[in-house]
Protein backbone atom coordinates (compact mmCIF):
# COMPACT_ATOMS: atom_id res chain seq x y z
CA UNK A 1 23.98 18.19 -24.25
CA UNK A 2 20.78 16.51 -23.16
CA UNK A 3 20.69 14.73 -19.81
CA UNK A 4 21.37 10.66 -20.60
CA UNK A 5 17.67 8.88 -19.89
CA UNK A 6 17.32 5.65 -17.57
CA UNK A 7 16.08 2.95 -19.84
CA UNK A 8 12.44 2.23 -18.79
CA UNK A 9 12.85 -1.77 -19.20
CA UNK A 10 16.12 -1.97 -17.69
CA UNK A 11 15.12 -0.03 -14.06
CA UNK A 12 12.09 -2.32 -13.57
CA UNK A 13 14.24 -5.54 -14.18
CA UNK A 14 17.79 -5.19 -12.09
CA UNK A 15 18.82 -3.71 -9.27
CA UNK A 16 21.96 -2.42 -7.90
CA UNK A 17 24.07 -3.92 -4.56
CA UNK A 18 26.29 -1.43 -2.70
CA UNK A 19 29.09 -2.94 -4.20
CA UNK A 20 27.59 -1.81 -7.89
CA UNK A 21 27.26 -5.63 -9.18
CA UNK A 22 23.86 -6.34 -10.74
CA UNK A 23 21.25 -8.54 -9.31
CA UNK A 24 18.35 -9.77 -11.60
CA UNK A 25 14.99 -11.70 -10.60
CA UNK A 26 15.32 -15.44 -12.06
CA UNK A 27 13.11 -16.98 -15.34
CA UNK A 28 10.67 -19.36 -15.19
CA UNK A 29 8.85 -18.22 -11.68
CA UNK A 30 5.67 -16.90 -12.67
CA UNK A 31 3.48 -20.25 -13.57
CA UNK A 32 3.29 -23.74 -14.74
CA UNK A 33 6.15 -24.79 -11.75
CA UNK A 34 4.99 -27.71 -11.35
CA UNK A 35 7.27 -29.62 -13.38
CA UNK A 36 10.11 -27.88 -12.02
CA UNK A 37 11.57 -29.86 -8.65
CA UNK A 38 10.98 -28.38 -5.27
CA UNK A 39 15.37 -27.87 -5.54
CA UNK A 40 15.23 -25.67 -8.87
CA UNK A 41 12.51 -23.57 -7.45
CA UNK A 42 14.09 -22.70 -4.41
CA UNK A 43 17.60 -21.67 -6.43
CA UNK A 44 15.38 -19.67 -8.80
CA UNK A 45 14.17 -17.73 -5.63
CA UNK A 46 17.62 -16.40 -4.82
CA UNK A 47 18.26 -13.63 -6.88
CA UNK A 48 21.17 -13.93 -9.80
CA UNK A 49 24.19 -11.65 -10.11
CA UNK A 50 24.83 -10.71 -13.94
CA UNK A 51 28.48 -11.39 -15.09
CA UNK A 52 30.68 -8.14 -15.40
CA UNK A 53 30.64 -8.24 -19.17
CA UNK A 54 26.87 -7.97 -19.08
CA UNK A 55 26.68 -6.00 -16.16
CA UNK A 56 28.51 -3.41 -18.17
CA UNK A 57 25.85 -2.66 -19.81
CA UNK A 58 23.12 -2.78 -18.04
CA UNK A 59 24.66 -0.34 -15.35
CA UNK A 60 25.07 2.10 -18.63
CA UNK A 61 21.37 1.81 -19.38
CA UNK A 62 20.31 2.33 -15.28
CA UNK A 63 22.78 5.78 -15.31
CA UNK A 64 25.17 4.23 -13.46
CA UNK A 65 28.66 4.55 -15.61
């Protein structure tokens, strides 16, 4: 059987903590952020942490289990 591939996408969008939880850069940071108040863009900074039922996945597609 053929070694499993990392999905291209997936390993240039998340990345994973020690712990194995997912972290994920935030939407809506790239232009046009002026609309957006000075409080949203600093949350959108932080990076998120998927939800396990997501996660799931996306740990599948990096080779991870």
């Amino acid at each position: 059987m053929p070694k499993m591939k990392t999905h291209s996408g997936a390993k240039k969008r998340f990345r994973l903590t020690g712990s194995g939880k997912v972290r994920f850069k935030h939407a809506k940071m790239r232009h046009i952020q002026e609309k957006l108040s000075k409080k949203t863009k600093r949350r959108l900074r932080q990076p998120g942490v998927l939800a396990e039922v997501d996660a799931k996945h996306i740990r599948r597609q990096l080779g991870k289990g």
